[in-house]
Protein backbone atom coordinates (compact mmCIF):
# COMPACT_ATOMS: atom_id res chain seq x y z
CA UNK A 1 -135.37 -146.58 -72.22
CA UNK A 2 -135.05 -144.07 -74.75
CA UNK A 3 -137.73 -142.05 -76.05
CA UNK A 4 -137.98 -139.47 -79.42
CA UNK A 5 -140.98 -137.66 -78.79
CA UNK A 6 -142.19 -135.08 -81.62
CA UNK A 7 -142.53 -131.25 -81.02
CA UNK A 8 -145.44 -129.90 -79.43
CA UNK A 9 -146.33 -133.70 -77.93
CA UNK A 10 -148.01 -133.30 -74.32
CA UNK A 11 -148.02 -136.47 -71.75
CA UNK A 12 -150.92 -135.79 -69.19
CA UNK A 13 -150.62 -136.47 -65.30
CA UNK A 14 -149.42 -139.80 -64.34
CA UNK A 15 -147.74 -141.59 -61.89
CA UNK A 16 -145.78 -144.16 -61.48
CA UNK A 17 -145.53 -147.73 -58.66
CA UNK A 18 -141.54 -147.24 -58.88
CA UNK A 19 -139.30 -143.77 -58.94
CA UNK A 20 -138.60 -142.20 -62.44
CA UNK A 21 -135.42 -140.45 -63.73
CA UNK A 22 -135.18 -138.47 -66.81
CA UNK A 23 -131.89 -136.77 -68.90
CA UNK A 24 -132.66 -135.05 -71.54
CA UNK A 25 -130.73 -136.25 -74.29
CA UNK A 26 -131.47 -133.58 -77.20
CA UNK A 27 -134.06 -130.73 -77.10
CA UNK A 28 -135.94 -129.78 -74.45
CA UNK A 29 -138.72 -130.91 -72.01
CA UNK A 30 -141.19 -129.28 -70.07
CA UNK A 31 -141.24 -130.79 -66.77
CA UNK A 32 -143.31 -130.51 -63.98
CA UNK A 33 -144.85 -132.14 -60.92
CA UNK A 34 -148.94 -132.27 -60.36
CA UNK A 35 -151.76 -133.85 -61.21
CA UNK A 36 -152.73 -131.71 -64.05
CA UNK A 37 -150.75 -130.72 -66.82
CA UNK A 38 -149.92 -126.93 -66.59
CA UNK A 39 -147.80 -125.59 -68.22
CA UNK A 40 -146.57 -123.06 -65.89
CA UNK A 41 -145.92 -124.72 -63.81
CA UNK A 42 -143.36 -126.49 -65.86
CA UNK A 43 -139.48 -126.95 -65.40
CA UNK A 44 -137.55 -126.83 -69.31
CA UNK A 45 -134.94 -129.19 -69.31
CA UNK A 46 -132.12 -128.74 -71.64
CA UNK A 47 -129.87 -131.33 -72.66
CA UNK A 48 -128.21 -133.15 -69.58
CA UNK A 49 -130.90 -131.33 -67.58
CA UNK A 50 -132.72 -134.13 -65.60
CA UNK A 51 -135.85 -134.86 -63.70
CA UNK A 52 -136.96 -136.85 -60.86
CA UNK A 53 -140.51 -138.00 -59.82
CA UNK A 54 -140.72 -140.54 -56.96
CA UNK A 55 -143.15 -143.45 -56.82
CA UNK A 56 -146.84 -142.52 -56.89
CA UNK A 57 -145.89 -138.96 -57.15
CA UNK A 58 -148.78 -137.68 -60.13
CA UNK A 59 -146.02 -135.50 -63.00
CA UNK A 60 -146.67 -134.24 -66.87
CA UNK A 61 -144.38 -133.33 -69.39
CA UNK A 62 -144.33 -131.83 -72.75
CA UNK A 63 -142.15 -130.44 -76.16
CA UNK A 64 -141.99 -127.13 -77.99
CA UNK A 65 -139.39 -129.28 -80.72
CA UNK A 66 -138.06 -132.64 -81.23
CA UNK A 67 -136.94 -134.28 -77.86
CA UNK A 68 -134.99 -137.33 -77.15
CA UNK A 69 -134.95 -138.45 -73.46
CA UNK A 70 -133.78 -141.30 -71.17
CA UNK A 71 -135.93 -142.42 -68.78
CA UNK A 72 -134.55 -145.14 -66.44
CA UNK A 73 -135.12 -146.68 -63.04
CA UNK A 74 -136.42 -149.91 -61.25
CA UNK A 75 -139.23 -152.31 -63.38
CA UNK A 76 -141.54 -153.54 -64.14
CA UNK A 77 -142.54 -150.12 -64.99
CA UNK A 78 -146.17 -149.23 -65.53
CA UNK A 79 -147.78 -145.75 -65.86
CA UNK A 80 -151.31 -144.57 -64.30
CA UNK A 81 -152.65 -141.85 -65.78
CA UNK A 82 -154.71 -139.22 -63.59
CA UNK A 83 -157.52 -138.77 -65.10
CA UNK A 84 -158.22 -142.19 -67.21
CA UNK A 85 -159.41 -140.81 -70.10
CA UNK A 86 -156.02 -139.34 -71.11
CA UNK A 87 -154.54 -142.99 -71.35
CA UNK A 88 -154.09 -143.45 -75.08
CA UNK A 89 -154.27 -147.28 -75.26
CA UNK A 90 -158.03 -146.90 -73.38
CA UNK A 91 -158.84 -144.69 -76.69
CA UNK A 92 -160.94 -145.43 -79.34
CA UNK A 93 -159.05 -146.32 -82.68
């Protein structure tokens, strides 16, 4: 799966039942490992820089400028967000 994410777009803590791999395709993204998003803690990924977070294993991201990534590994995918009230389709409209 391929994913354009805007600049300055932050994706909370969450995990994930299967492993996740990420390539940076164009831009840059903040990666890190944890259950909170902190930004310090983050990794920057340039393009063909890649990530891995195994199964279960809480990780946050986030963009300083347009990103396009590549996220692929086993499905059915889902994603489990930390702290529930971060999941945007649990949101009010």
């Amino acid at each position: 799966m391929r994913l354009k994410i805007p600049a300055g777009y932050k994706i909370p803590a969450h995990a994930h039942p299967q492993d996740e791999h990420v390539t940076v395709i164009s831009g840059s993204l903040h990666f890190g490992l944890g259950g909170k998003l902190d930004e310090a803690k983050a990794k920057t990924l340039k393009v063909y820089g890649n990530a891995h977070a195994a199964k279960r294993m809480p990780h946050f991201a986030f963009t300083t400028e347009e990103t396009i990534i590549q996220m692929h590994g086993l499905g059915p995918q889902r994603i489990t967000y930390v702290d529930a009230a971060d999941d945007p389709g649990k949101k009010d409209s």
